[in-house]
PDB file of N, CA and C in Angstrom:
ATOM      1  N   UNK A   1       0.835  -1.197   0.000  1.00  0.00           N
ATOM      2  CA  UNK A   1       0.000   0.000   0.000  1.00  0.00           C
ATOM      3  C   UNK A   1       0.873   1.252   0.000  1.00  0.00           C
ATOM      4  N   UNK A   2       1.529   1.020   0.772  1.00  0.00           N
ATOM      5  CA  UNK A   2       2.845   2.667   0.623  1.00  0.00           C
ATOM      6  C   UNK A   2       3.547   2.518  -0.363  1.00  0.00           C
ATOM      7  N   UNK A   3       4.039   1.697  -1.354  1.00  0.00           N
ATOM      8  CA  UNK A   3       4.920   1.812  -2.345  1.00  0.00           C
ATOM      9  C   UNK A   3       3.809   1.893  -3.194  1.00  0.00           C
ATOM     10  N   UNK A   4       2.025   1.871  -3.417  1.00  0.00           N
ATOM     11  CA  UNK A   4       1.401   2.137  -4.128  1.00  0.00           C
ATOM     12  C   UNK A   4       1.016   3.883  -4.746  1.00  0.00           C
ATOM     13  N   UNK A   5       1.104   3.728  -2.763  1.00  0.00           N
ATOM     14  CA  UNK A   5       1.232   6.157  -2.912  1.00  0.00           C
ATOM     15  C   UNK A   5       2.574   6.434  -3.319  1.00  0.00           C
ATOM     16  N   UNK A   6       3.264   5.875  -2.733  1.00  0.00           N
ATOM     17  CA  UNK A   6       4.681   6.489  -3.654  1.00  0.00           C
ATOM     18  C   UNK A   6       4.733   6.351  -4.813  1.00  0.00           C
ATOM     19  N   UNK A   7       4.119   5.807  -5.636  1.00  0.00           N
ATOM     20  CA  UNK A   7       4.474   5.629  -7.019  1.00  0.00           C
ATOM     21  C   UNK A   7       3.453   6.740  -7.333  1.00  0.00           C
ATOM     22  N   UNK A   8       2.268   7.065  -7.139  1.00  0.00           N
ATOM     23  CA  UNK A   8       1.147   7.962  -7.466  1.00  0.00           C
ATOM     24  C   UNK A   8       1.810   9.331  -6.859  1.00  0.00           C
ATOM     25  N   UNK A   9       2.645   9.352  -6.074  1.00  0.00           N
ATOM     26  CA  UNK A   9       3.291  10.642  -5.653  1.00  0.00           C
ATOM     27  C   UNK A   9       4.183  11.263  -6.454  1.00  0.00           C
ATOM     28  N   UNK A  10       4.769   9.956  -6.569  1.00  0.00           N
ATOM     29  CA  UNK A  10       6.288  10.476  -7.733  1.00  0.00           C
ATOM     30  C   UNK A  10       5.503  10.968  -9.222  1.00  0.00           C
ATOM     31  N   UNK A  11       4.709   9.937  -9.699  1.00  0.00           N
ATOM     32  CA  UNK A  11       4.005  10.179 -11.141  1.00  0.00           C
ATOM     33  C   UNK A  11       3.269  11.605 -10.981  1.00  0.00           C
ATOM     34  N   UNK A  12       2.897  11.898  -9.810  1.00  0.00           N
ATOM     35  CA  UNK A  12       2.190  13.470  -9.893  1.00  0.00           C
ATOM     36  C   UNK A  12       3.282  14.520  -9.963  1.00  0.00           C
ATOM     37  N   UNK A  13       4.293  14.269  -9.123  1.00  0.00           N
ATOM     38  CA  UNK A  13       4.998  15.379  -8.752  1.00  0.00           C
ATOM     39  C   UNK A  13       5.924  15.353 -10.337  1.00  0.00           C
ATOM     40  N   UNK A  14       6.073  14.204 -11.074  1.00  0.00           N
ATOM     41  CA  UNK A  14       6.699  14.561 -12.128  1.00  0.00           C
ATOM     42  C   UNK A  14       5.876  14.612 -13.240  1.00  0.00           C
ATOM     43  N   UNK A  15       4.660  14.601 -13.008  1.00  0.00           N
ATOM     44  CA  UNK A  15       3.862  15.594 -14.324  1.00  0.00           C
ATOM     45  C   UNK A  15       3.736  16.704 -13.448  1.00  0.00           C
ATOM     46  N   UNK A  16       3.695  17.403 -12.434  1.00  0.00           N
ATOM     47  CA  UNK A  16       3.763  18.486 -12.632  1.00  0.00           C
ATOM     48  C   UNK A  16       4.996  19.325 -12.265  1.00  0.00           C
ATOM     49  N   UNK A  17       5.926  18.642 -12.822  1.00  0.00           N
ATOM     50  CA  UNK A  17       7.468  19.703 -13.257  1.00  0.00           C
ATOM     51  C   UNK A  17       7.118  19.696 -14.793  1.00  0.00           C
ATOM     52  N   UNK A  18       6.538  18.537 -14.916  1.00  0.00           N
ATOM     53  CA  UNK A  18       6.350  18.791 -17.129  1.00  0.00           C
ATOM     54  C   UNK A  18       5.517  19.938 -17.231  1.00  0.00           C
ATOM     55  N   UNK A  19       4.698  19.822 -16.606  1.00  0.00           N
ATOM     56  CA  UNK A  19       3.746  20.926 -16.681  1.00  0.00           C
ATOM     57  C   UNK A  19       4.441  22.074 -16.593  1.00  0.00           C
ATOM     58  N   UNK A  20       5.248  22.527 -15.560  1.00  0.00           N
ATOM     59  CA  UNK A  20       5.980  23.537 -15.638  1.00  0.00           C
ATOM     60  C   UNK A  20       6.648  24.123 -16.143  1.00  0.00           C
ATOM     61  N   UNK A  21       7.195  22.812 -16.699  1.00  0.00           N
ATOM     62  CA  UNK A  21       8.149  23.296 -17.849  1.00  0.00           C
ATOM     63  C   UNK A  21       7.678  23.296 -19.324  1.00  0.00           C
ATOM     64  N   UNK A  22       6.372  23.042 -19.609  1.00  0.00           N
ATOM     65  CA  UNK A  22       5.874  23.282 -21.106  1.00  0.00           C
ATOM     66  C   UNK A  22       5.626  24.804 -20.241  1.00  0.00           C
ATOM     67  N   UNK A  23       4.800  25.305 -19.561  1.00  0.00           N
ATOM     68  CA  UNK A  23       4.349  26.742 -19.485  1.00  0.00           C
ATOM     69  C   UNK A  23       5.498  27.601 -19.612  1.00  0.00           C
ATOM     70  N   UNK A  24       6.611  27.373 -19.104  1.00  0.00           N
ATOM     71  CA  UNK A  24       7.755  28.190 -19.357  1.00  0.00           C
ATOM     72  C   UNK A  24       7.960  28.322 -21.180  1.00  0.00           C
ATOM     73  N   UNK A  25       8.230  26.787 -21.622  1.00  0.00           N
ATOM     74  CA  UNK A  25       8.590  26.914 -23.139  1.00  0.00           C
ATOM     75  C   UNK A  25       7.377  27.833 -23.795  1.00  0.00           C
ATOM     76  N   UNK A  26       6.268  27.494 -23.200  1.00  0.00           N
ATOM     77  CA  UNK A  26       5.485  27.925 -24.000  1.00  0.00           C
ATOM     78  C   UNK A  26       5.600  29.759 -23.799  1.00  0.00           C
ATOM     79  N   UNK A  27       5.535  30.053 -22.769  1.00  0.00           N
ATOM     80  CA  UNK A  27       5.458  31.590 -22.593  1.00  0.00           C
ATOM     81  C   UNK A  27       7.021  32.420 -23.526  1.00  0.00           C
ATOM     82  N   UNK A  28       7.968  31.462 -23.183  1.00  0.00           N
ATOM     83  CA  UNK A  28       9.130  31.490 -23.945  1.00  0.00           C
ATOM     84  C   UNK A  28       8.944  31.609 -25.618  1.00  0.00           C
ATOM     85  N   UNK A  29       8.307  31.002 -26.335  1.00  0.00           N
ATOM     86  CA  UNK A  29       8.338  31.099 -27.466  1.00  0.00           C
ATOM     87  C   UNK A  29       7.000  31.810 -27.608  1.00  0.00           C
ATOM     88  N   UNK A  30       5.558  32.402 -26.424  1.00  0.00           N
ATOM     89  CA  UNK A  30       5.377  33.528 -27.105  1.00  0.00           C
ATOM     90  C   UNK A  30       6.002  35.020 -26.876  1.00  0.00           C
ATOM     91  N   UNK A  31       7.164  34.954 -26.298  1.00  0.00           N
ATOM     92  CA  UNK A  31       7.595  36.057 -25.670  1.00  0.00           C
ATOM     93  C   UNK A  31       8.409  36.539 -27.340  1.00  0.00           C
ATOM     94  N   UNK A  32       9.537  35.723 -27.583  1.00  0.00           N
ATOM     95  CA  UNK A  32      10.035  35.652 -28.916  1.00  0.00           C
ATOM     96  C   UNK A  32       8.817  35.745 -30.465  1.00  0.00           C
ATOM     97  N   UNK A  33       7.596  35.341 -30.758  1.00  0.00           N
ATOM     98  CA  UNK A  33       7.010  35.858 -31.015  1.00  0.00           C
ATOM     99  C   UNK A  33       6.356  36.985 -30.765  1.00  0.00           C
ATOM    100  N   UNK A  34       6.556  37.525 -29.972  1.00  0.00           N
ATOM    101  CA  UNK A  34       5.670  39.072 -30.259  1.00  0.00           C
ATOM    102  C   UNK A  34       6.622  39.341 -30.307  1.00  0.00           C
ATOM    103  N   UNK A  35       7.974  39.321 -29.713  1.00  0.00           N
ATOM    104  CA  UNK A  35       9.379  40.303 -30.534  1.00  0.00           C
ATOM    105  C   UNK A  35       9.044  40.440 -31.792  1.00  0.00           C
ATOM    106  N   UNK A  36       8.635  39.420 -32.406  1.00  0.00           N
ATOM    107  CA  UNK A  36       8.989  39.048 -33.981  1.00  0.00           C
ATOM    108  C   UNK A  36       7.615  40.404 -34.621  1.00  0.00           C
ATOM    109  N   UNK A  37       6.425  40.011 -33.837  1.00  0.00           N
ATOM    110  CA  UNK A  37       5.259  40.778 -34.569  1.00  0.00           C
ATOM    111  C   UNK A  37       5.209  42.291 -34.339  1.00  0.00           C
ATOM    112  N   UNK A  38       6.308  42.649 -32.936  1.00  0.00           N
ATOM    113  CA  UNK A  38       6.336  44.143 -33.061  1.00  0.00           C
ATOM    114  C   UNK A  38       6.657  44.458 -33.740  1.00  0.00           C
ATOM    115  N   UNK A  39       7.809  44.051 -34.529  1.00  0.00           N
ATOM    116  CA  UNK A  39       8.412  44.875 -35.356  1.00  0.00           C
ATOM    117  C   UNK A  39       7.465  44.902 -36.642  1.00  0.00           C
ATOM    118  N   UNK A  40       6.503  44.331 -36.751  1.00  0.00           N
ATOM    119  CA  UNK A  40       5.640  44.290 -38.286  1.00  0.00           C
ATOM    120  C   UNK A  40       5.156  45.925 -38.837  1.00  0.00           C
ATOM    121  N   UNK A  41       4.451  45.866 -37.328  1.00  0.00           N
ATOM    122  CA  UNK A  41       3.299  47.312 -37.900  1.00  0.00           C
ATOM    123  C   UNK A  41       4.611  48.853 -37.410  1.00  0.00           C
ATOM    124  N   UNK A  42       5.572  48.313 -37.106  1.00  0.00           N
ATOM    125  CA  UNK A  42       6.876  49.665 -37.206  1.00  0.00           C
ATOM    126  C   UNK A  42       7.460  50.090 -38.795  1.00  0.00           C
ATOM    127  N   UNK A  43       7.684  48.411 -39.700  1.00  0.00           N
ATOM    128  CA  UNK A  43       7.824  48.278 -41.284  1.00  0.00           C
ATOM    129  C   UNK A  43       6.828  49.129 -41.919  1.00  0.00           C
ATOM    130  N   UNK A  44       5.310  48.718 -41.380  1.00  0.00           N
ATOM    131  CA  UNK A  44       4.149  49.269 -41.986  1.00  0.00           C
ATOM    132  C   UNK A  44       3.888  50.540 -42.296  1.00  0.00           C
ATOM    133  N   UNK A  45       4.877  51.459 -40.704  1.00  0.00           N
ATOM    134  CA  UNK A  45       4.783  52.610 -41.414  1.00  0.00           C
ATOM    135  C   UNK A  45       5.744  53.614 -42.529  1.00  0.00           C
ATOM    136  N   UNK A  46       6.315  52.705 -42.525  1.00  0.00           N
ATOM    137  CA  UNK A  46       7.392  53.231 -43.599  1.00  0.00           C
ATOM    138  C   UNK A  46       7.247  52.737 -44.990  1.00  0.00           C
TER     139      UNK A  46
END
C-alpha cells in the first residue's frame, strides 16, 4: 500500500514539473514571437 502512494506521488509530482516546464517553453516562445510581430506594424509605417 505505501509503495502504491509512492508511485502515485512520484508520477504526480513529475507531471507536474512537465507541466511547468511546457508553461515556461510555452510563454518562452510567445515572448520571442511578439518580438517578432512588433516589429511588423513599425515596417508598416514606412
Amino acid at each position: 500500500m505505501s509503495c502504491f502512494l509512492l508511485f502515485i506521488g512520484l508520477t504526480g509530482f513529475s507531471l507536474f514539473i512537465i507541466n511547468l516546464f511546457q508553461v515556461r517553453l510555452l510563454r518562452f516562445r510567445f515572448r520571442e514571437s511578439g518580438k517578432k510581430t512588433s516589429h511588423i506594424p513599425f515596417l508598416r509605417n514606412f
